[in-house]
Protein backbone atom coordinates (compact mmCIF):
# COMPACT_ATOMS: atom_id res chain seq x y z
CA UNK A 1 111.71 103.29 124.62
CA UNK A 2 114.65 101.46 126.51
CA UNK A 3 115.46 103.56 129.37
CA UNK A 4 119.14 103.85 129.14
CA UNK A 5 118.30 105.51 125.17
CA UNK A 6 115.67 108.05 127.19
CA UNK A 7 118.50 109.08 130.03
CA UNK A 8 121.05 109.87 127.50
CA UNK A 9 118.58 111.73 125.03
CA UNK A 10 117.65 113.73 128.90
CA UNK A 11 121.34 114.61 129.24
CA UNK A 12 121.48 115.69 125.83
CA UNK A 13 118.83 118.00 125.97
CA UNK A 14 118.13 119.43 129.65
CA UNK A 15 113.86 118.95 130.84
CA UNK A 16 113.26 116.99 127.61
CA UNK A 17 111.61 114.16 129.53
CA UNK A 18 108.97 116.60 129.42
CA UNK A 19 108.42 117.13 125.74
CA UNK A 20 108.83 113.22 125.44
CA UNK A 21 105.78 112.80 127.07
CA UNK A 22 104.01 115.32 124.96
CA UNK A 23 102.86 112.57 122.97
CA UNK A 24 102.06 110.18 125.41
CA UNK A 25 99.48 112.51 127.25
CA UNK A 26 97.76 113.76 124.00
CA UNK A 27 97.03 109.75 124.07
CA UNK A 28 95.83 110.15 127.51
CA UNK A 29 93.56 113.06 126.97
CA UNK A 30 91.78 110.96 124.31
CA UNK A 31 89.27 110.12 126.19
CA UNK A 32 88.17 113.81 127.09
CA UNK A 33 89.47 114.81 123.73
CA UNK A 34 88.25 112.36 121.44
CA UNK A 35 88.44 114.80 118.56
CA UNK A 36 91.96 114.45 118.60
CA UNK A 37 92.21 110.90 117.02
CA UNK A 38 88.08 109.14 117.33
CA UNK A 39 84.60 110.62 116.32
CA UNK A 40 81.35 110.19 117.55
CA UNK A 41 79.89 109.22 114.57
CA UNK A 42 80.55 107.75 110.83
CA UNK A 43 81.30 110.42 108.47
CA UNK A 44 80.33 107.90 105.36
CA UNK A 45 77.97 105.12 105.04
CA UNK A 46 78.43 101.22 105.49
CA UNK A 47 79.42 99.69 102.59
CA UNK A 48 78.81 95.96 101.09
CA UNK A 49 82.57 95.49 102.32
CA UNK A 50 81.54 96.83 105.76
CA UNK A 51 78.82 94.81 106.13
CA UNK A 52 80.53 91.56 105.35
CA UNK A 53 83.62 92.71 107.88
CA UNK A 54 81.79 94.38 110.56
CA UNK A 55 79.40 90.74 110.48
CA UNK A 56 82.18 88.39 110.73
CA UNK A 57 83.54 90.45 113.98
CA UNK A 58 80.48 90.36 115.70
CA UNK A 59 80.60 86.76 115.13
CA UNK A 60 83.83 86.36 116.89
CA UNK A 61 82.56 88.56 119.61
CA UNK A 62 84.44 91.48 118.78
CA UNK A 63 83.32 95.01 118.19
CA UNK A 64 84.61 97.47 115.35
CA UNK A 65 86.64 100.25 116.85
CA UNK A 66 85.17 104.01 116.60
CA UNK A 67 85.55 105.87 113.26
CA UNK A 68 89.12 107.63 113.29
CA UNK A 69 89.20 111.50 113.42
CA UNK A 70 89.23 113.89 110.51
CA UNK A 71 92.82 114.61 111.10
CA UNK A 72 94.02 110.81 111.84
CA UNK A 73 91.83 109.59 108.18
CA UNK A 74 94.06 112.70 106.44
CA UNK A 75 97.45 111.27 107.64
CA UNK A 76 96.61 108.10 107.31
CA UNK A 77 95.46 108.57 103.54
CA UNK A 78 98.14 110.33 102.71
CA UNK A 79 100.76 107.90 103.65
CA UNK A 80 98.81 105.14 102.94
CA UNK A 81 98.27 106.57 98.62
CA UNK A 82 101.24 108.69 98.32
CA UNK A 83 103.71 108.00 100.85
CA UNK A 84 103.73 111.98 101.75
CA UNK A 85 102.76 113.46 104.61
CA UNK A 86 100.51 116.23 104.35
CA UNK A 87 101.46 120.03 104.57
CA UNK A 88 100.07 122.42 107.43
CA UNK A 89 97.85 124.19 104.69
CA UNK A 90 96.56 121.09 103.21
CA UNK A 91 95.54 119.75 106.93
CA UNK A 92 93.64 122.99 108.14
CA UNK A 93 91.93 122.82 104.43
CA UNK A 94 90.71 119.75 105.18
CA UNK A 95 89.98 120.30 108.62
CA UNK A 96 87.75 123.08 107.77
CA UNK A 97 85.97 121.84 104.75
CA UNK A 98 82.18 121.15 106.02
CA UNK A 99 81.78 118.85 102.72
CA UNK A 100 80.16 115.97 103.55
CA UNK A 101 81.96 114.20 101.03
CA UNK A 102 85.15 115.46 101.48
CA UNK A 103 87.00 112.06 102.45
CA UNK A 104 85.78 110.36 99.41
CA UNK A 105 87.13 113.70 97.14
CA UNK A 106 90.12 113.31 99.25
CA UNK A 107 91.01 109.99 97.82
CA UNK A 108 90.34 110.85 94.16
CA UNK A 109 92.53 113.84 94.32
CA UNK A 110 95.51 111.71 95.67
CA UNK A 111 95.19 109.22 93.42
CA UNK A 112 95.92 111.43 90.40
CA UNK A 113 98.79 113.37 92.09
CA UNK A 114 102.48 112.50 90.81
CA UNK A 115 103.05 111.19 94.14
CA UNK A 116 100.84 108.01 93.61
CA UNK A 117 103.00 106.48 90.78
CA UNK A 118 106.28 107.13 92.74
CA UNK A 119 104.99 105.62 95.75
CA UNK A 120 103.50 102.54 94.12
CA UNK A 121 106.10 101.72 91.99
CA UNK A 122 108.35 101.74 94.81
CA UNK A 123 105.78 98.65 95.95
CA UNK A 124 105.80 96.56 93.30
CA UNK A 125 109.26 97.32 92.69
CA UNK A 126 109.84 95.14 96.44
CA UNK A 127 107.73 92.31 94.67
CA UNK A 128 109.46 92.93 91.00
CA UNK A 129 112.55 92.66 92.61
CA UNK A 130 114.27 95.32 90.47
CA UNK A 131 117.48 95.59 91.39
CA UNK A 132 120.91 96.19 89.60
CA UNK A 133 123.45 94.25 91.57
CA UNK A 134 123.72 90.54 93.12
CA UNK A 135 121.93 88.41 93.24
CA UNK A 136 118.89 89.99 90.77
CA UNK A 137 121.92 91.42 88.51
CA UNK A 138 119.59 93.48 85.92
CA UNK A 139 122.52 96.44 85.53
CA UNK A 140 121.72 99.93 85.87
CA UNK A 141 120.20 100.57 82.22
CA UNK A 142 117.65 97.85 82.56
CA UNK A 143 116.57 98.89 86.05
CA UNK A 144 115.82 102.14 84.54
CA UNK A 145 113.98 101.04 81.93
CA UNK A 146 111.86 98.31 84.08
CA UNK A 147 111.05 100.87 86.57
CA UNK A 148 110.08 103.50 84.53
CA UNK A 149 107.48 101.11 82.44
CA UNK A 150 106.31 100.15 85.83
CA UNK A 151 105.97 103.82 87.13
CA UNK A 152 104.28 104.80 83.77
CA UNK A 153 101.49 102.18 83.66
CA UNK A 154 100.77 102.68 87.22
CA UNK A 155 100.42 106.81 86.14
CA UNK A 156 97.99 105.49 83.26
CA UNK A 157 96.41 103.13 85.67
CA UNK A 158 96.80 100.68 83.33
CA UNK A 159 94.48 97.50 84.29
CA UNK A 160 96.44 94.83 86.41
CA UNK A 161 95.41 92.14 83.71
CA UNK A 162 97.01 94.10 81.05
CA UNK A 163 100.12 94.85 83.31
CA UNK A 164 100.46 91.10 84.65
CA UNK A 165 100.12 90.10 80.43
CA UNK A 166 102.58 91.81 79.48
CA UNK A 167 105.38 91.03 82.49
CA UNK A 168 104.29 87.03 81.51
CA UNK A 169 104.07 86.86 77.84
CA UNK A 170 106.64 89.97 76.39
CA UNK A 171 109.52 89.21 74.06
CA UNK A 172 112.46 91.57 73.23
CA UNK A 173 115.61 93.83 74.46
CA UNK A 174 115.69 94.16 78.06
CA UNK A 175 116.27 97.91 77.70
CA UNK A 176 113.88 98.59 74.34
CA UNK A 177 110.70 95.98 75.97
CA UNK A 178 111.03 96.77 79.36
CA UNK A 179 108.54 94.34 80.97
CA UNK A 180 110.71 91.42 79.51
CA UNK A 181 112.40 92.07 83.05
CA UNK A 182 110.16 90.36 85.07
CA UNK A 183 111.84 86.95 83.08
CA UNK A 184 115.40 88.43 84.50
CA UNK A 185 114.77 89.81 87.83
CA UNK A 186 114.95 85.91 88.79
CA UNK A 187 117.92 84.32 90.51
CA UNK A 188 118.95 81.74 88.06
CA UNK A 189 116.61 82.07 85.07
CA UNK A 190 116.31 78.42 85.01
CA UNK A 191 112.29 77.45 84.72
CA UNK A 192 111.94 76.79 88.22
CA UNK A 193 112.92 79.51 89.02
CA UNK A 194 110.93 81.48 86.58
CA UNK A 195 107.64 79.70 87.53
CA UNK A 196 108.36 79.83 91.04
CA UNK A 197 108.85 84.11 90.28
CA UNK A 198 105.55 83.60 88.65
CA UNK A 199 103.46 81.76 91.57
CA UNK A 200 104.79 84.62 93.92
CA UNK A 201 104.04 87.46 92.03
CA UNK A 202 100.85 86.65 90.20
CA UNK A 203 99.16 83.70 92.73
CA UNK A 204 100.43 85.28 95.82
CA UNK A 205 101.64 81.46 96.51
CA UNK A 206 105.02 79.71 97.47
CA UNK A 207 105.38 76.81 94.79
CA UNK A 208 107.74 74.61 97.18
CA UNK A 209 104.11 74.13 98.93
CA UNK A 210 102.66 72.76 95.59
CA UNK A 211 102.09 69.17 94.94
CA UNK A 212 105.09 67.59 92.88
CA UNK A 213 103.02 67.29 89.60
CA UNK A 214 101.25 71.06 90.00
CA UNK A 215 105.05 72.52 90.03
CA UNK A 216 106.47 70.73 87.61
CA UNK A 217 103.05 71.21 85.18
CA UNK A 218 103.93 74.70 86.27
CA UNK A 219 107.83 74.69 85.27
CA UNK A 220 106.92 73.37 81.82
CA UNK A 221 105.37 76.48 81.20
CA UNK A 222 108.18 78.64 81.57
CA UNK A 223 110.77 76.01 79.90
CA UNK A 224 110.95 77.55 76.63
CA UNK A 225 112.23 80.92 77.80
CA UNK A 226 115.17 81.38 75.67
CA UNK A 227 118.02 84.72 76.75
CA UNK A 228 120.34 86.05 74.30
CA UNK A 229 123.10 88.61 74.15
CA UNK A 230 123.59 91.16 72.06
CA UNK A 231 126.71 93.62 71.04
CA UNK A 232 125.51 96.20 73.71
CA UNK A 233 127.11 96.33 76.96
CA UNK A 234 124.21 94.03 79.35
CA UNK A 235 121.50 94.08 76.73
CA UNK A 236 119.59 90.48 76.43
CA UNK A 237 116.98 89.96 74.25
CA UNK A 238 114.10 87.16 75.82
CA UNK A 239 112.12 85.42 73.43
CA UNK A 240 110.27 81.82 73.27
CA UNK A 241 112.77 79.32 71.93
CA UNK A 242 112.42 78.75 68.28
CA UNK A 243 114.89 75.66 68.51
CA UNK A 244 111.71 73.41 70.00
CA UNK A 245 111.04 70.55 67.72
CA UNK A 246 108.04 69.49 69.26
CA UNK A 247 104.83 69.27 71.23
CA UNK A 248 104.69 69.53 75.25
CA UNK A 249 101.98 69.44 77.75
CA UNK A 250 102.16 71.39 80.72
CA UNK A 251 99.48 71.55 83.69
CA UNK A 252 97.95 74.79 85.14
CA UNK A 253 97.92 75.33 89.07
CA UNK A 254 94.40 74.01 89.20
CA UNK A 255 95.73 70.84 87.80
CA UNK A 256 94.24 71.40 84.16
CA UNK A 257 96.27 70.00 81.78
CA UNK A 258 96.85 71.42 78.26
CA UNK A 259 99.03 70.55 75.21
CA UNK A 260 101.16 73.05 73.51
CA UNK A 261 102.22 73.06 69.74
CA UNK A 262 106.10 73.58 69.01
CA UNK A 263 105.13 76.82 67.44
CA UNK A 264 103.23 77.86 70.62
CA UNK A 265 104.80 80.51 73.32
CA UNK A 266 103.40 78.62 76.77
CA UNK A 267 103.47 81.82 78.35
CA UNK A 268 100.38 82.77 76.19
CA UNK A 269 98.69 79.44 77.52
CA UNK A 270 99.16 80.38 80.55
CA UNK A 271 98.39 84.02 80.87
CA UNK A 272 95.14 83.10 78.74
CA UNK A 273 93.94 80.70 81.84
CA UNK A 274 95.03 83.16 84.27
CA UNK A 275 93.44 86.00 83.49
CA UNK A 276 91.01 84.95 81.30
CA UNK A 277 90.40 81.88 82.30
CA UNK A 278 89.71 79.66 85.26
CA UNK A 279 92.60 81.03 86.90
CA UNK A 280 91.31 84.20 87.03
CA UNK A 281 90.25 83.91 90.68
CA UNK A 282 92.90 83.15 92.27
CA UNK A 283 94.44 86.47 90.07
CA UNK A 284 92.03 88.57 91.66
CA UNK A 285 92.65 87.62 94.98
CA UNK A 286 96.05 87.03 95.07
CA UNK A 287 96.14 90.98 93.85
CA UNK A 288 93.47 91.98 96.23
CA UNK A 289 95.33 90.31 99.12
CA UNK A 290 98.34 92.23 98.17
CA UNK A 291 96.77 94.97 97.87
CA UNK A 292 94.88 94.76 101.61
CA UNK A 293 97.96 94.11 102.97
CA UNK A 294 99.61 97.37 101.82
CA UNK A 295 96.85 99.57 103.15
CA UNK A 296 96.46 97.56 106.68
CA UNK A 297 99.80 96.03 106.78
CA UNK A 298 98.72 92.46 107.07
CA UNK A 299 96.29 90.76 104.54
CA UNK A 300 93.21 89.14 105.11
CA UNK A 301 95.27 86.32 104.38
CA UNK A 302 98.49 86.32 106.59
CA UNK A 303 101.56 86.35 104.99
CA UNK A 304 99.99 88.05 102.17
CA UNK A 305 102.00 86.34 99.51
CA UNK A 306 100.89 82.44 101.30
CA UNK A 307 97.55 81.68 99.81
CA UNK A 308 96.71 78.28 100.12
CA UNK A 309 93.84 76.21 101.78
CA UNK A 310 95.94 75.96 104.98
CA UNK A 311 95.93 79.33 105.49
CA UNK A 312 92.48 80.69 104.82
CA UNK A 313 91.58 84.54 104.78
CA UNK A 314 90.01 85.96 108.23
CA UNK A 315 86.97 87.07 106.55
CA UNK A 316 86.57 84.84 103.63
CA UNK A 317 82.81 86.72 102.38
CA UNK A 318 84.59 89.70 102.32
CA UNK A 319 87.60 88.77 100.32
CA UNK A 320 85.81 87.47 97.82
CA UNK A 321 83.55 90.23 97.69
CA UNK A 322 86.37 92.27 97.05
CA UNK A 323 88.15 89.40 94.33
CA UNK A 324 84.65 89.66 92.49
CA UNK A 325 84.70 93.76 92.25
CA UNK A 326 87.89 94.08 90.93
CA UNK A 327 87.56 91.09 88.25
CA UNK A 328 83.92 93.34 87.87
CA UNK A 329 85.74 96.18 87.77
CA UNK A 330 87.95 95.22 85.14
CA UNK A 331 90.83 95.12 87.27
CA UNK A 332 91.07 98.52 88.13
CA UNK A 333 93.82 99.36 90.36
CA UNK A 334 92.75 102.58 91.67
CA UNK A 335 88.69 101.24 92.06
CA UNK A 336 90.29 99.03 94.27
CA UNK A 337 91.62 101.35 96.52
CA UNK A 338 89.01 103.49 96.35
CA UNK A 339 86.68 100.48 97.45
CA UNK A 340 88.82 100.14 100.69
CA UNK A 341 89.90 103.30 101.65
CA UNK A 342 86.12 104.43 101.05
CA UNK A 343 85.15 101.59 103.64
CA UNK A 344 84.22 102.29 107.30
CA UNK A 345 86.68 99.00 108.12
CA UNK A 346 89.37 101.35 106.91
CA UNK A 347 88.18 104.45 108.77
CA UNK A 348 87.97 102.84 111.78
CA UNK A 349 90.54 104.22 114.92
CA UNK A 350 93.38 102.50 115.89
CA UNK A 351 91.85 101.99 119.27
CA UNK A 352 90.59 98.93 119.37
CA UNK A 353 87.43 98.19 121.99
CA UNK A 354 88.69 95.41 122.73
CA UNK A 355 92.01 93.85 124.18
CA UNK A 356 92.68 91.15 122.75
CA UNK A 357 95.09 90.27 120.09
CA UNK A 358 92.19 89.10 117.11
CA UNK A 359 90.84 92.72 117.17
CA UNK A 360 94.35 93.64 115.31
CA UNK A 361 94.07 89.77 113.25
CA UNK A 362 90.23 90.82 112.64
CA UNK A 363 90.72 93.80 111.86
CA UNK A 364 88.40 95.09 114.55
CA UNK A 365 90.83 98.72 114.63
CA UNK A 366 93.31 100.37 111.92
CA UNK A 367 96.43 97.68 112.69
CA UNK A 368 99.52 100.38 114.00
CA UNK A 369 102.60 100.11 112.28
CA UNK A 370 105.96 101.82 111.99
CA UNK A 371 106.55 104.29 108.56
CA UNK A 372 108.50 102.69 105.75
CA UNK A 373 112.29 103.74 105.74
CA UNK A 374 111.70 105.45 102.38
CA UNK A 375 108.76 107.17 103.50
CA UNK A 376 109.96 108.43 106.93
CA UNK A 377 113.49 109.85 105.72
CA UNK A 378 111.13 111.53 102.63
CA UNK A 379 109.20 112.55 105.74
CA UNK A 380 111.77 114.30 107.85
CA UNK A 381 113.62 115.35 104.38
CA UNK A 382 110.03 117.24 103.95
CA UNK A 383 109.86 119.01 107.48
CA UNK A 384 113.03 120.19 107.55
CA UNK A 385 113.76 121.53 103.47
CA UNK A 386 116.62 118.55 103.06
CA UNK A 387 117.74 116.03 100.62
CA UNK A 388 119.62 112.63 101.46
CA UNK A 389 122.49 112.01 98.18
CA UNK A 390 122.45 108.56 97.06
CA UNK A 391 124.67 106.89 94.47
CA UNK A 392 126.10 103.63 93.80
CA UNK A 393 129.56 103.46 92.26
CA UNK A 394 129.00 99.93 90.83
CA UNK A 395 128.42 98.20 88.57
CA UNK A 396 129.41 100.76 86.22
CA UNK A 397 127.90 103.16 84.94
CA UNK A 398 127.72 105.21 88.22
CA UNK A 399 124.70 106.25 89.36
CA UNK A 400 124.20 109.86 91.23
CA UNK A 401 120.29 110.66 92.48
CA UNK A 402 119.87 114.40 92.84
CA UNK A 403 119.07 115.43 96.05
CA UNK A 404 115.52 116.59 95.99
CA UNK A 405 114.34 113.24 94.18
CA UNK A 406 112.33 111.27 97.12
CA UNK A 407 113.46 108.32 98.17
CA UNK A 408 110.35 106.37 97.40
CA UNK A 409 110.88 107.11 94.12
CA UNK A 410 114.40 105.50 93.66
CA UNK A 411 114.69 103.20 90.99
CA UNK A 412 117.22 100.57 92.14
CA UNK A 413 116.79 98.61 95.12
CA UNK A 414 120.75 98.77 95.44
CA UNK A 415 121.52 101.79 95.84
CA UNK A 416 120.58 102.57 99.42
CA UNK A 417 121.87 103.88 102.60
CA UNK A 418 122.56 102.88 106.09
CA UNK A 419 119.45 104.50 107.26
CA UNK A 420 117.75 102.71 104.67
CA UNK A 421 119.10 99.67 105.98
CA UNK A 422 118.70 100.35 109.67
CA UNK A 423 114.86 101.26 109.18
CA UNK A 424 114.39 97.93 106.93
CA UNK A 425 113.84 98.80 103.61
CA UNK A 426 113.99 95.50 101.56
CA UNK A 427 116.62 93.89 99.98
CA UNK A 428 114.55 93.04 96.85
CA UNK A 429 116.46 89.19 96.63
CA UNK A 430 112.88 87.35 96.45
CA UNK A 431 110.32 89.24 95.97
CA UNK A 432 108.34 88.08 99.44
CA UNK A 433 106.89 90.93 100.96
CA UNK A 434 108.24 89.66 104.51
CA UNK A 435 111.50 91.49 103.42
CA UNK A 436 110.53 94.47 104.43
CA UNK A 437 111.01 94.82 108.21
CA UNK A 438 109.02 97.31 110.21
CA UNK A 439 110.34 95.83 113.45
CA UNK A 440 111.65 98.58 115.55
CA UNK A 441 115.22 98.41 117.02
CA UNK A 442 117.52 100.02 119.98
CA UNK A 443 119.89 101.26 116.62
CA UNK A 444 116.80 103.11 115.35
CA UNK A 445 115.93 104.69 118.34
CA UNK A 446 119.78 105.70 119.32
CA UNK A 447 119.53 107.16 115.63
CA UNK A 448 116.25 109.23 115.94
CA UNK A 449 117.94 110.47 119.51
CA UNK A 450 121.58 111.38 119.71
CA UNK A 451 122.44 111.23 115.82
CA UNK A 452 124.72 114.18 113.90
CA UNK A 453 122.20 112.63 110.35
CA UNK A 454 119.21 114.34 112.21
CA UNK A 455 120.79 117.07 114.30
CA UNK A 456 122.35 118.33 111.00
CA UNK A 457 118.70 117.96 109.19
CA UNK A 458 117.61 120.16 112.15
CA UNK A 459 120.50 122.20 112.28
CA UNK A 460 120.46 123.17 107.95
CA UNK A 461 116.54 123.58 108.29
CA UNK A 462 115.25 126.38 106.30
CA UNK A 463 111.35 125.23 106.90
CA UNK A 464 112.31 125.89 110.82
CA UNK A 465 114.58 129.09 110.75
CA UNK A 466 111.43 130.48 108.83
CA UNK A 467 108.70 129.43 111.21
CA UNK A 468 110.54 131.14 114.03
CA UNK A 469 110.44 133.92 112.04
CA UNK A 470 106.97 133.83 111.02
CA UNK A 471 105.63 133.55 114.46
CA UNK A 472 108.38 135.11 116.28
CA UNK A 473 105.61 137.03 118.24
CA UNK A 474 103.27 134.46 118.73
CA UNK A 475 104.94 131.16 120.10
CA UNK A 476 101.84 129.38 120.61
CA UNK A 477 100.98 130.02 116.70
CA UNK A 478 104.70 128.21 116.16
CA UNK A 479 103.51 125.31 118.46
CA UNK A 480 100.75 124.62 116.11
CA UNK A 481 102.86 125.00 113.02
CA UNK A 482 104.76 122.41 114.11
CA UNK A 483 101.98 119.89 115.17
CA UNK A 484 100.29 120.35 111.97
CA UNK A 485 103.48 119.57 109.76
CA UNK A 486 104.55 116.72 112.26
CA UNK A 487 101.57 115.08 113.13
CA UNK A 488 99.08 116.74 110.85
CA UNK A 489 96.70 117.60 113.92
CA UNK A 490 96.25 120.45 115.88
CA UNK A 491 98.18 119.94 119.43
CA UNK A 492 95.58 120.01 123.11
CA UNK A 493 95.77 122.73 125.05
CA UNK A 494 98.20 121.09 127.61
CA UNK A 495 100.62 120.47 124.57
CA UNK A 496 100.96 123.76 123.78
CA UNK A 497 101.79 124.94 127.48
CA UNK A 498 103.82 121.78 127.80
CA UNK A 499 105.91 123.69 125.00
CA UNK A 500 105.67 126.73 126.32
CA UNK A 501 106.97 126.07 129.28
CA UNK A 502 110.08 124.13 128.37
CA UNK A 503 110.74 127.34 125.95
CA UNK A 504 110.87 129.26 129.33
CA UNK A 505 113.18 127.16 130.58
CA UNK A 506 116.61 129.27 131.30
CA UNK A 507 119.44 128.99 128.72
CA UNK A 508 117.00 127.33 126.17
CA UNK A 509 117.04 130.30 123.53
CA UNK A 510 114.45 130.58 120.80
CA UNK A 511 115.74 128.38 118.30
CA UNK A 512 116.90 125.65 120.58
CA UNK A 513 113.29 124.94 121.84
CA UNK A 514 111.76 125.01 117.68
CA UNK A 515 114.76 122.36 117.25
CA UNK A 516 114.11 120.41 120.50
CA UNK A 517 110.24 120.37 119.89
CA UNK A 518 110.65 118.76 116.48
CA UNK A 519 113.32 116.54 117.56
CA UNK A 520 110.95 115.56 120.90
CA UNK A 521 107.71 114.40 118.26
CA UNK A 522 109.73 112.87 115.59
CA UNK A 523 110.60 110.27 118.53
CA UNK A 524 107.01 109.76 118.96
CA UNK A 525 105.30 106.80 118.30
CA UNK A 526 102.95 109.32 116.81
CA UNK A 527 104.70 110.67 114.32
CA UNK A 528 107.02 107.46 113.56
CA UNK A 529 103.58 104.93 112.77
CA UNK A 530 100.47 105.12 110.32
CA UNK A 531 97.57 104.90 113.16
């Protein structure tokens, strides 16, 4: 924290500096604490994955970081499937379950909660760019439609190969056949700019990098998309041209070349190698990558949408390991996850035993990184009983979000915020995944400090007013309220007197100190990062 943002959050709140560091020295007493955030032991045996992962790091002289704590795996999990933080209930449940399974159950039961599909779709509607306005332009009705086929198949857990069919080779209205979408979230439409959609989403590769031949093979491909309009205000209907009069060949990324009949869709021909075919490799891993990269926040190839043999994975056993499960697996979606999160490499602490920067490349620790802007105003909209209103007055028809709908699930990628914007929630122009920006900033930190947003949260919160008077006779039970629903852990001892004491403190009544103890750990690194 700059120090001129930490003097004028001290003025505004008299012996804060102490609460600030509440955080700092739970991270110091982790070494004669380390059931706050590390265990002794693994809770869950090495898997295949582990052994591949944990191999590779010893070969690069590094060793794998302790497994993460009970209450750090919880937080983490939850954030990491649903984009929730977990209640104070849920955390001492889990806390006090002696199953020795329970981390495993853990994952199952989030991946069939509501929250899943909401949170997902939010993901792949970054890479799907949907979007109403300029420059994706699909209008209000069709982003409706797009996202709720999206959020639906990801509810069924409809198999990736069936969902990536259907976004290549569907035909019909924009708002009746939603998945025809994918064709229009594309600025321009033209073919190149439809296979280059293509290589991005489905080969997790940047076709300017292609050879001249491979992207114009490529282009081919996608050259007899046809659009049409219809009477209804922004309807299109996209279809395979029937105006071709003859013949083409077009060449697959692997440089196979095939020859297409006039009556042919090449979208077909192309899906068919993809998935099917001898594409369906580099499907799996481009998909697996993705996926790896929205659990750790890096992939195992880095960007995660920039596979090519210049920039080869970090553990290239384990990747395709993991490429060869889920083509194994049928593409399962959720096996996939479970197949990570299940992993020791994902359970492992944030604190690295080692310094230097490849244990975070490796993935030698749990990489640190700072919430999503959806996520964290869902988060503090959570703790404190508020909604955020969102609505976008254009293009027409106007669009008004009800207040207790999350954030993450939020259909259009235009209608936003300026905390949305500060925090870096993506644009959704291209599709890259390096839109969304997790950097943090001096204007997010003034904002989490001195802001009226916040303070008014705090101010209007229900969830507060009744924990002070739930444990109006037992402060220290309060103090542990709020550490659970913040940082879903129980606080040290010296937190708890820490708060205790600055709730002495003259003219701070009751109230004040609840407010300035939330308002003190939301500016924690603690509560602000998955770790």
């Amino acid at each position: 924290m700059k120090d001129h943002v930490a003097l004028r959050w001290a003025a505004k709140r008299p012996k804060l500096a102490m609460l600030l560091a509440v955080p700092a020295m739970a991270a110091a007493l982790a070494a004669s604490a380390s059931d706050l955030y590390t265990r002794t032991s693994w809770p869950i045996p090495e898997s295949e994955l582990d052994r591949l992962v944990f191999g590779e790091l010893r070969q690069h002289g590094l060793e794998p970081a302790p497994p993460c704590a009970d209450a750090v795996f919880l937080r983490r999990v939850y954030l990491d499937l649903i984009g929730t933080l977990p209640t104070p209930a849920e955390v001492i449940g889990f806390l006090e379950d002696k199953s020795p399974d329970k981390r495993a159950a853990l994952v199952d039961f989030l991946l069939e909660r509501d929250e899943y599909a909401d949170y997902w779709a939010m993901r792949w509607g970054d890479v799907l760019r949907i979007k109403s306005e300029f420059p994706i332009n699909l209008w209000p009705n069709a982003v409706q439609a797009y996202h709720r086929w999206v959020h639906d198949a990801l509810r069924a857990n409809m198999p990736y190969n069936e969902f990536a069919r259907r976004l290549l080779t569907s035909s019909g209205s924009n708002f009746r056949v939603p998945e025809v979408n994918f064709c229009r979230a594309v600025q321009g439409q033209d073919p190149r700019a439809l296979a280059a959609a293509v290589a991005l989403t489905f080969l997790a590769s940047r076709l300017d990098a292609w050879p001249e031949d491979r992207r114009d093979g490529l282009t081919a491909l996608f050259s007899r998309v046809a659009f049409k309009g219809t009477a209804e205000w922004k309807e299109e209907i996209v279809m395979f041209d029937p105006r071709v009069a003859e013949g083409m060949q077009g060449m697959m990324p692997d440089g196979t070349t095939v020859e297409i009949d006039r009556h042919e869709d090449p979208r077909i021909a192309f899906a068919d190698w993809l998935i099917d075919g001898s594409g369906r490799d580099w499907f799996c891993r481009a998909m697996v990558n993705r996926t790896w990269a929205w659990l750790f926040g890096r992939g195992l190839v880095h960007e995660a949408d920039d596979i090519r043999p210049e920039n080869p994975p970090v553990h290239p056993k384990a990747f395709a390991h993991l490429a060869g499960e889920f083509a194994r697996q049928g593409s399962d979606v959720k096996e996939l996850l479970r197949l990570i999160v299940n992993s020791r490499c994902y359970q492992q602490s944030c604190l690295a035993r080692s310094e230097s920067a490849e244990a975070i490349r490796h993935f030698a620790c749990y990489p640190v990184r700072r919430m999503d802007a959806e996520v964290l105003i869902d988060a503090l909209c959570q703790l404190t009983g508020t909604g955020e209103s969102y609505s976008s007055q254009i293009p027409e028809p106007f669009t008004f979000i009800p207040e207790d709908q999350r954030t993450v699930a939020l259909a259009d990628g235009s209608i936003t915020s300026a905390f949305l914007e500060m925090f870096g929630r993506p644009p959704r122009d291209t599709g890259l995944m390096s839109e969304r920006n997790r950097k943090p900033s001096d204007a997010q930190a003034l904002h989490l400090l001195n802001s009226t947003h916040l303070q008014n949260k705090l101010e209007r919160s229900g969830k507060i007013r009744a924990l002070l008077r739930k444990h109006a006779k037992n402060p220290r039970a309060a103090v542990r309220t709020v550490y659970l629903a913040l940082l879903s852990r129980r606080p040290a001892n010296d937190e708890v007197q820490a708060a205790l004491d600055y709730a002495r403190t003259p003219g701070i009544n009751h109230k004040q100190a609840a407010d300035d103890l939330v308002w003190a750990l939301v500016n924690s690194k603690e509560f602000l990062y998955h770790h």
